[in-house]
PDB file of N, CA and C in Angstrom:
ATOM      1  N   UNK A   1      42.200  15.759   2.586  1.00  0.00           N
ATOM      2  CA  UNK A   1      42.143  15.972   4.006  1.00  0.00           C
ATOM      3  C   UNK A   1      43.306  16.857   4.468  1.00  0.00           C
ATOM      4  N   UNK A   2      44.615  16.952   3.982  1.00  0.00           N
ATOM      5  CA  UNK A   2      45.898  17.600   4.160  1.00  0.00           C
ATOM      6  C   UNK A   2      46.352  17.612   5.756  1.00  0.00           C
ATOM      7  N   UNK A   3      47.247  18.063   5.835  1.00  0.00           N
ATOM      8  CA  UNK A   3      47.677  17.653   7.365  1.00  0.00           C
ATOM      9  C   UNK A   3      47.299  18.529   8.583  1.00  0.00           C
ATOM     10  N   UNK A   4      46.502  19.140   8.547  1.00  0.00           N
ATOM     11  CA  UNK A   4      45.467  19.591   9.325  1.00  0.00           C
ATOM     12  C   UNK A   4      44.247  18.359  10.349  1.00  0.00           C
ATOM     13  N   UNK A   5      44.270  16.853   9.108  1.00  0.00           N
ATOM     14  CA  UNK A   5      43.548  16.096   9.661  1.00  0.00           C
ATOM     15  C   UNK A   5      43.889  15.827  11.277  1.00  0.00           C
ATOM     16  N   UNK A   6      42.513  15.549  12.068  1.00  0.00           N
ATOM     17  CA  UNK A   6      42.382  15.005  13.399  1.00  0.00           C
ATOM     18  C   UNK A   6      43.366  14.228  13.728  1.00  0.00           C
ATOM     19  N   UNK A   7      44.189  14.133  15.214  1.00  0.00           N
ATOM     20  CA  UNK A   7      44.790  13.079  15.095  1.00  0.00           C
ATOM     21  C   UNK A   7      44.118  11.707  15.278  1.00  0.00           C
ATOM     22  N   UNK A   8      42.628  11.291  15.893  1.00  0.00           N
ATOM     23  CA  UNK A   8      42.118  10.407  15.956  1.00  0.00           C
ATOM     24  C   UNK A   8      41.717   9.899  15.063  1.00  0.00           C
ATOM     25  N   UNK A   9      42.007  10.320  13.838  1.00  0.00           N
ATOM     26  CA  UNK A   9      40.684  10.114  12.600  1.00  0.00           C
ATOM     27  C   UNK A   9      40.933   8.649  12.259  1.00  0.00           C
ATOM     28  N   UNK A  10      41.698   7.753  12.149  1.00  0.00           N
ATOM     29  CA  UNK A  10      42.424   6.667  11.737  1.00  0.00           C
ATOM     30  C   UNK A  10      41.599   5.669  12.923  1.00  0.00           C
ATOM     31  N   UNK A  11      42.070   6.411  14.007  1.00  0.00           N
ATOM     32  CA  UNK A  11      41.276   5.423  15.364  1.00  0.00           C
ATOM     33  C   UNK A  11      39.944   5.341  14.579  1.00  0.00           C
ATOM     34  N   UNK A  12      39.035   6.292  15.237  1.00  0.00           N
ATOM     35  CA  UNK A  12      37.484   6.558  15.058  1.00  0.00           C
ATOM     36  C   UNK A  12      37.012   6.024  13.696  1.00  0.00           C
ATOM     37  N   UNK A  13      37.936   5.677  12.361  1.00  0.00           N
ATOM     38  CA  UNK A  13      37.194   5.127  11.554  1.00  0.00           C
ATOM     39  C   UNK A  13      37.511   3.714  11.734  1.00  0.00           C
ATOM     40  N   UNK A  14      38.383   3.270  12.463  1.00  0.00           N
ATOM     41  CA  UNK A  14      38.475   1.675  12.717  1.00  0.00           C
ATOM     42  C   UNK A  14      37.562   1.138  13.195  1.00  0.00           C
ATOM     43  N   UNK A  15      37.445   2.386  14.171  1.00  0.00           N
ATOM     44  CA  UNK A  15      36.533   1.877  15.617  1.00  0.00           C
ATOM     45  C   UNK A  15      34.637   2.134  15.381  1.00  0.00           C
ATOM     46  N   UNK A  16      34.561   2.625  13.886  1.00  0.00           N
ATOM     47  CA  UNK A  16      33.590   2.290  13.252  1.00  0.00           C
ATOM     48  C   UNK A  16      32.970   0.742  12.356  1.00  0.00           C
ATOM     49  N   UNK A  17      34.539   1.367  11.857  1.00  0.00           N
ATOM     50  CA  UNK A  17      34.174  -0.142  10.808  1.00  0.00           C
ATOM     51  C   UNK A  17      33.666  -1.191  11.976  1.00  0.00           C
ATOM     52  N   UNK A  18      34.690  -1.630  12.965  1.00  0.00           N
ATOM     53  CA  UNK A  18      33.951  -2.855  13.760  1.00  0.00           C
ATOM     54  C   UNK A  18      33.337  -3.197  14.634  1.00  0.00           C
ATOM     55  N   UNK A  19      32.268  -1.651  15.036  1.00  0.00           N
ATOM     56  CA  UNK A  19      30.870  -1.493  15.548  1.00  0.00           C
ATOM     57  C   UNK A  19      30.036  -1.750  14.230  1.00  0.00           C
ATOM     58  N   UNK A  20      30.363  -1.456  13.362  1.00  0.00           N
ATOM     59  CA  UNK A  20      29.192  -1.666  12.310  1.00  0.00           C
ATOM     60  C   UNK A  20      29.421  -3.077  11.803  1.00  0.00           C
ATOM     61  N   UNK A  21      30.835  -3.794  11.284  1.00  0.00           N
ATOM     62  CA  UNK A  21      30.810  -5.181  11.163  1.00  0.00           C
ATOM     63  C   UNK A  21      30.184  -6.522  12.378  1.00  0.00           C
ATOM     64  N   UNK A  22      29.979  -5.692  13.695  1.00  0.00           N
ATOM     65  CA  UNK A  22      29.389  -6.528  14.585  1.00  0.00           C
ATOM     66  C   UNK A  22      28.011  -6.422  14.854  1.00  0.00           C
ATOM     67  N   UNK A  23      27.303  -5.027  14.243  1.00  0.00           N
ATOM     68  CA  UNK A  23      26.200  -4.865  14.250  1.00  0.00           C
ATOM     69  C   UNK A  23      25.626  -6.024  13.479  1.00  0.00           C
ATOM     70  N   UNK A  24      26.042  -6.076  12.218  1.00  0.00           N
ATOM     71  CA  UNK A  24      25.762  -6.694  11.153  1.00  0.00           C
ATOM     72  C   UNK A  24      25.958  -8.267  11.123  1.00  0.00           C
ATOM     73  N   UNK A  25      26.791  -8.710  11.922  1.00  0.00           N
ATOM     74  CA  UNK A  25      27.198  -9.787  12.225  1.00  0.00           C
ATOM     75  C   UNK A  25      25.512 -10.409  13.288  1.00  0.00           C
ATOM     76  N   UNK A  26      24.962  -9.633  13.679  1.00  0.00           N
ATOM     77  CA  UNK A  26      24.010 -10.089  14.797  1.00  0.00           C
ATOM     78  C   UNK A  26      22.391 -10.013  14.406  1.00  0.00           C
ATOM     79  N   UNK A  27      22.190  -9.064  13.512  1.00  0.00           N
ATOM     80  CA  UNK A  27      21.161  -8.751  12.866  1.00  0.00           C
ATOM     81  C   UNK A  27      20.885  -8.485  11.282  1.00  0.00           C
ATOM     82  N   UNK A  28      19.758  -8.477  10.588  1.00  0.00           N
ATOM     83  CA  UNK A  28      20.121  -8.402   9.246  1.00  0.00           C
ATOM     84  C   UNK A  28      18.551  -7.003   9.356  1.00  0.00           C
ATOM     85  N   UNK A  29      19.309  -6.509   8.278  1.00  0.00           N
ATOM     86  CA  UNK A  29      18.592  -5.204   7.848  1.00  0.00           C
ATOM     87  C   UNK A  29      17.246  -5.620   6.860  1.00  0.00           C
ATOM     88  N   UNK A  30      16.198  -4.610   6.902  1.00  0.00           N
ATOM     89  CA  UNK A  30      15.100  -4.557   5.897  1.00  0.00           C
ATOM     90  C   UNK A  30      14.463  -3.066   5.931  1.00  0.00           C
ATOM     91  N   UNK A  31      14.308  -2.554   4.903  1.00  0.00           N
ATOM     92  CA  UNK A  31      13.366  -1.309   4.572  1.00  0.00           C
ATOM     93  C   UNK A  31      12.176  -1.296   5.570  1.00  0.00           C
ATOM     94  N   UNK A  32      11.712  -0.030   6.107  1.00  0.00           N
ATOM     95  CA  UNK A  32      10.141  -0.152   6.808  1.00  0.00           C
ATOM     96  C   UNK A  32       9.658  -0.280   6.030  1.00  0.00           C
ATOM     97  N   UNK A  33       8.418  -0.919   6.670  1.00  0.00           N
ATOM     98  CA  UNK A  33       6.886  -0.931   5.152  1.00  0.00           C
ATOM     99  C   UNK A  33       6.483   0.949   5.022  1.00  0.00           C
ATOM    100  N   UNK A  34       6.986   1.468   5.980  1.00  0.00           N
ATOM    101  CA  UNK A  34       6.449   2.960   5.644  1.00  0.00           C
ATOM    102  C   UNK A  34       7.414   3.898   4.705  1.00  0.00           C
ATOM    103  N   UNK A  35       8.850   3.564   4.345  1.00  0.00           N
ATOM    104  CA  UNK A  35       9.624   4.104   3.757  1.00  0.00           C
ATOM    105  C   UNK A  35       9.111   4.458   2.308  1.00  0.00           C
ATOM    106  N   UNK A  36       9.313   5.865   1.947  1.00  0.00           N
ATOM    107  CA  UNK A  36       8.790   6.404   0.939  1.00  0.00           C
ATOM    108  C   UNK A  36       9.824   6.743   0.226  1.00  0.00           C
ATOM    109  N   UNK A  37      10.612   6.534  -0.637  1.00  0.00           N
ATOM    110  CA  UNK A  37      11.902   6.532  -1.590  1.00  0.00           C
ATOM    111  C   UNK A  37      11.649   7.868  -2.318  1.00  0.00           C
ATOM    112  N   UNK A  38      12.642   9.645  -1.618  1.00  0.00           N
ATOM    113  CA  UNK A  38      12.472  10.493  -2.140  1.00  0.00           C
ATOM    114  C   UNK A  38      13.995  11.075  -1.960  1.00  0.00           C
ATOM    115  N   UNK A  39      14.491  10.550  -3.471  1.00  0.00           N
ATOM    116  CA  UNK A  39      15.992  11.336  -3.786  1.00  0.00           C
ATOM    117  C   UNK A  39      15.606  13.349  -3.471  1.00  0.00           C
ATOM    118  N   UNK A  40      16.997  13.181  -2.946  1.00  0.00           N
ATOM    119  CA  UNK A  40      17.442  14.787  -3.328  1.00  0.00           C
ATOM    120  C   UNK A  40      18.823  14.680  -3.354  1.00  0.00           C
ATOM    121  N   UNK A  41      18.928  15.850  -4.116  1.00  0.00           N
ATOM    122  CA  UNK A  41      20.302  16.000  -4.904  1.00  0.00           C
ATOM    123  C   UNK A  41      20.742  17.455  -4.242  1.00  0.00           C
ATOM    124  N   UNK A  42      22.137  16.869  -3.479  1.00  0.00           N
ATOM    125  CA  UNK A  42      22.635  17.928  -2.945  1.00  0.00           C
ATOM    126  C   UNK A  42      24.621  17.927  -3.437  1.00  0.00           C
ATOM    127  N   UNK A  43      25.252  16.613  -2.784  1.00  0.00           N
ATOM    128  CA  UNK A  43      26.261  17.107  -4.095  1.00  0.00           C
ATOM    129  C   UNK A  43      26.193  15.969  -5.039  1.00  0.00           C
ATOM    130  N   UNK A  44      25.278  14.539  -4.179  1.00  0.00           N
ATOM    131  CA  UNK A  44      25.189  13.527  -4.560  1.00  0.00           C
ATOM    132  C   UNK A  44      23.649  13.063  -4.398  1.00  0.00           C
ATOM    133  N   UNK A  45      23.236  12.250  -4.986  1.00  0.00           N
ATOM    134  CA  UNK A  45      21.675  11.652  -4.871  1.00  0.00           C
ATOM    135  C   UNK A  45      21.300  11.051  -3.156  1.00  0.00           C
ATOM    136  N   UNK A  46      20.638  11.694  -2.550  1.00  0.00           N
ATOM    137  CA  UNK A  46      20.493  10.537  -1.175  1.00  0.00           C
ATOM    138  C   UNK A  46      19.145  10.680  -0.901  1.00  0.00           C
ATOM    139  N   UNK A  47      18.964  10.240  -0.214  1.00  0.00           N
ATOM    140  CA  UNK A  47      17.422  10.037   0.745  1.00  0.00           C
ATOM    141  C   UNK A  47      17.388  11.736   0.996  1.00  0.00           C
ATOM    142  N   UNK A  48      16.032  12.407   1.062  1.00  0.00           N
ATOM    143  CA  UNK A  48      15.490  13.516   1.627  1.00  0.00           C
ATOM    144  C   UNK A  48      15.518  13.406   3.052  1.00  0.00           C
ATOM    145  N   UNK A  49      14.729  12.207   3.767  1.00  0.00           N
ATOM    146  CA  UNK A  49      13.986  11.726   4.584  1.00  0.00           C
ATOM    147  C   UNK A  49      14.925  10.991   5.417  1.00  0.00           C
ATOM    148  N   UNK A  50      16.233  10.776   4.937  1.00  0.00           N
ATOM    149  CA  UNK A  50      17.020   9.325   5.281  1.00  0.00           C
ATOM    150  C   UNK A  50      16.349   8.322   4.995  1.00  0.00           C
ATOM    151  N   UNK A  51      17.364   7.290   5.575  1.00  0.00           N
ATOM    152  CA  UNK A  51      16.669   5.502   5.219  1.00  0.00           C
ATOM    153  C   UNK A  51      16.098   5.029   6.436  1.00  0.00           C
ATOM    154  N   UNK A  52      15.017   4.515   6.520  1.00  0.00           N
ATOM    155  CA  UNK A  52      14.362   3.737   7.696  1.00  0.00           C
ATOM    156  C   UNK A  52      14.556   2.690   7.654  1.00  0.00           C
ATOM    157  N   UNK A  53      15.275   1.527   8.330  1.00  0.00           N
ATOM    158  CA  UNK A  53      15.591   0.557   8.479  1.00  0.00           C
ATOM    159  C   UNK A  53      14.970  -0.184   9.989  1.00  0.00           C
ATOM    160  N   UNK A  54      15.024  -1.743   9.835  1.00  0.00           N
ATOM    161  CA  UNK A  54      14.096  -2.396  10.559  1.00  0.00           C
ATOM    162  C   UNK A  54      15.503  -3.713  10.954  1.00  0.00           C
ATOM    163  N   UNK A  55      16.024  -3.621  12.191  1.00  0.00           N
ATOM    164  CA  UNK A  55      17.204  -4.614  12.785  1.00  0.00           C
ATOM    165  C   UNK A  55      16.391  -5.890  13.123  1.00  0.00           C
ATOM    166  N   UNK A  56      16.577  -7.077  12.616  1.00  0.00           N
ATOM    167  CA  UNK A  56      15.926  -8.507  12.973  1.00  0.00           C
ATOM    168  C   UNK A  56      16.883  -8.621  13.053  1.00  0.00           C
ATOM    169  N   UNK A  57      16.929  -9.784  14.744  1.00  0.00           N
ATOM    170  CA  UNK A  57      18.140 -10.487  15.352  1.00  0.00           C
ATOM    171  C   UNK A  57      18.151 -11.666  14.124  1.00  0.00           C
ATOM    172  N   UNK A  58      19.341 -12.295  14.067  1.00  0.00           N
ATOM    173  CA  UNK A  58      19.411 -13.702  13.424  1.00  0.00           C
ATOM    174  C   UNK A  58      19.373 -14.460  14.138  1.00  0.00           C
TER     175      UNK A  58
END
C-alpha cells in the first residue's frame, strides 16, 4: 500500500468489519436456488456472475 495510503483507510475497514459482523449477527446466509457456479480466472478464481445470496432473519 506504501504511504500514499488514504488517510481513512484504517477507519473504513473497521467500520466494515462491524457492519458486516452485525449483518451476520441478525441473519444467516444461503445460495439462491438459481445460482449457477461459473469460475473465472482473472488474477484469482471468483464468480463470473458474482454470488447470489438469500438473508433469512434468525
Amino acid at each position: 500500500m506504501g504511504p500514499r495510503i488514504c488517510a481513512g483507510f484504517n477507519f473504513a475497514t473497521v467500520e466494515a468489519k462491524i457492519a458486516l459482523s452485525m449483518t451476520l449477527q441478525r441473519y444467516s446466509l444461503t445460495l439462491s436456488p438459481g445460482y449457477a457456479h461459473s469460475p473465472h480466472q482473472y488474477h484469482t478464481i471468483r464468480p463470473q456472475h458474482g454470488v447470489q445470496v438469500m438473508l433469512h432473519p434468525l
